[in-house]
Protein backbone atom coordinates (compact mmCIF):
# COMPACT_ATOMS: atom_id res chain seq x y z
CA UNK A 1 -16.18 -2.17 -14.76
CA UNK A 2 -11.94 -3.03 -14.07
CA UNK A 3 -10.66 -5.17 -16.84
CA UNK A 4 -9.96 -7.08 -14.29
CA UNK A 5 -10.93 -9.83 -11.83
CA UNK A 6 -11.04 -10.46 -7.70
CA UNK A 7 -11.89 -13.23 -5.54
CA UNK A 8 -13.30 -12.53 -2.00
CA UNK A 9 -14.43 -13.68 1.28
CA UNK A 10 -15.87 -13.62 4.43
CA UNK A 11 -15.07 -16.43 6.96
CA UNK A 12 -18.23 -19.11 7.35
CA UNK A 13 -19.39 -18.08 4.15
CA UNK A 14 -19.08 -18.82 0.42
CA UNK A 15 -16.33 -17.11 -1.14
CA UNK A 16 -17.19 -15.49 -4.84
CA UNK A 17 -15.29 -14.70 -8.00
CA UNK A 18 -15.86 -11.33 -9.73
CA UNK A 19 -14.29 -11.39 -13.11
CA UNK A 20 -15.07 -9.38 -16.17
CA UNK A 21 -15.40 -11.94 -18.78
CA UNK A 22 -15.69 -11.14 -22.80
CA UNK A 23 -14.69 -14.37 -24.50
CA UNK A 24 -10.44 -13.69 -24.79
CA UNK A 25 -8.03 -16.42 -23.78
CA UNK A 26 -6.91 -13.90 -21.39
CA UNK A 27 -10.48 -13.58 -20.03
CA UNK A 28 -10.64 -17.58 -19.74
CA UNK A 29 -7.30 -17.71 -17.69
CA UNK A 30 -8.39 -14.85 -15.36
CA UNK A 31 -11.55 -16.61 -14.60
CA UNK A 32 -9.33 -19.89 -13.74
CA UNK A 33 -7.21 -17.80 -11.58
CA UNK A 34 -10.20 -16.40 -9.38
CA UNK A 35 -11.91 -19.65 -9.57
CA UNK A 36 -8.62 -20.92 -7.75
CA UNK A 37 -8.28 -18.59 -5.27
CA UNK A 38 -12.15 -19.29 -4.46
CA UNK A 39 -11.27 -23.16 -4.26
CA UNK A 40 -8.58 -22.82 -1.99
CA UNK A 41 -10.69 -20.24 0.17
CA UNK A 42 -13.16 -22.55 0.35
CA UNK A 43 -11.53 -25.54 1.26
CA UNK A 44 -9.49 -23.51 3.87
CA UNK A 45 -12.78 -22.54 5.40
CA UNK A 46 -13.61 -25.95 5.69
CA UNK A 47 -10.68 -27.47 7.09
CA UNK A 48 -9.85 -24.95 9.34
CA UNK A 49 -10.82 -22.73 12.15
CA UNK A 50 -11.11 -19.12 11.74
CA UNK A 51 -7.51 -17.89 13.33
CA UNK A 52 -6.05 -20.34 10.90
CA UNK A 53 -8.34 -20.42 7.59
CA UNK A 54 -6.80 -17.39 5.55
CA UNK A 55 -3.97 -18.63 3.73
CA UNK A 56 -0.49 -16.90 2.99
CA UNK A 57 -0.41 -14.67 -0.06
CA UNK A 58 1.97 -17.20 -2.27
CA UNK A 59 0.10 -20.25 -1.44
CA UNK A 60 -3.23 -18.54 -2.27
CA UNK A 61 -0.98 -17.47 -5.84
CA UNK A 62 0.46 -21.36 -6.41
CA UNK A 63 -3.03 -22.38 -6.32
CA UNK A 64 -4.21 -19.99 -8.85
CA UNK A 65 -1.72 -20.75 -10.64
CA UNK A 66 -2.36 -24.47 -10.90
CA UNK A 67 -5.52 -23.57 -12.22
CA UNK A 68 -4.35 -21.95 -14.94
CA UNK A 69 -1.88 -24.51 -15.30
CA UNK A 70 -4.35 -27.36 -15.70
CA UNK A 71 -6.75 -24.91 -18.32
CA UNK A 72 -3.39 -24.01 -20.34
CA UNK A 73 -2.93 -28.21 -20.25
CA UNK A 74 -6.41 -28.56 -21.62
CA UNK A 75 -6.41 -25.51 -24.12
CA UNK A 76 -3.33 -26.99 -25.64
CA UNK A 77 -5.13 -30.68 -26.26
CA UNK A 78 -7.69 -28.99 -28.03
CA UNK A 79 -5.89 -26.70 -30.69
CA UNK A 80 -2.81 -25.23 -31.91
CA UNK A 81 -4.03 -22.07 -31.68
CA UNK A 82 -5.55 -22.06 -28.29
CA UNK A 83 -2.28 -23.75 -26.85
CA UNK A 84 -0.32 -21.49 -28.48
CA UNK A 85 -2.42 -18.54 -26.93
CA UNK A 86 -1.94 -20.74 -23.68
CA UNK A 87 1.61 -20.93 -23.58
CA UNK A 88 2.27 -17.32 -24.25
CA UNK A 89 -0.33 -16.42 -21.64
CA UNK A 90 1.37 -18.57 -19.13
CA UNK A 91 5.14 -17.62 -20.02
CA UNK A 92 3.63 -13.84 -19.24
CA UNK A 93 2.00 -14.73 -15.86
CA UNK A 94 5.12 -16.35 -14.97
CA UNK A 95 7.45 -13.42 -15.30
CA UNK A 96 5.02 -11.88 -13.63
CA UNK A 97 5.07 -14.08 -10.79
CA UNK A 98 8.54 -13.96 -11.06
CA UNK A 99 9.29 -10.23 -10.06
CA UNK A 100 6.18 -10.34 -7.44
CA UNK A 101 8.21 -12.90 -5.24
């Protein structure tokens, strides 16, 4: 198995999350990341018709993003540690991000 995760789909069906999960923080925020891209999929699928439904590679990314967001928001309620491990995850994932644009 990839260290790794994905998210895929096929139009009129359920999109699915693959992600290798071992307990990390890192696993945690991959599997909100995937989970995002399989809610926005999803609800894309839903709203809209087929020449339409597959959204643009950055809003598919902002969404994931916000998902780690909103974990990285609940992580650091619960601990110092865990919103420590949170916040550095994040600040990596955003320079990231940041040279992918």
């Amino acid at each position: 198995k990839r260290p790794s995760g994905f998210s895929t789909y096929v139009y009129g069906d359920r999109p699915y999350a693959d992600v290798v999960f071992r307990g990390t923080t890192p696993d945690l925020f991959r599997l909100a990341h995937e989970v995002g891209h399989t809610v926005h999929h999803f609800m894309a699928f839903e709203a809209q018709p087929y020449a339409v439904a597959r959204p643009a590679i950055l809003t598919s990314e902002a969404t994931a993003a916000l998902f780690e967001l909103a974990l990285a928001r609940h992580l650091g309620g619960q601990s110092t540690v865990a919103g420590g491990a949170a916040a550095l995850w994040l600040f990596r994932r955003g320079t990231w991000l940041k040279h992918q644009v």
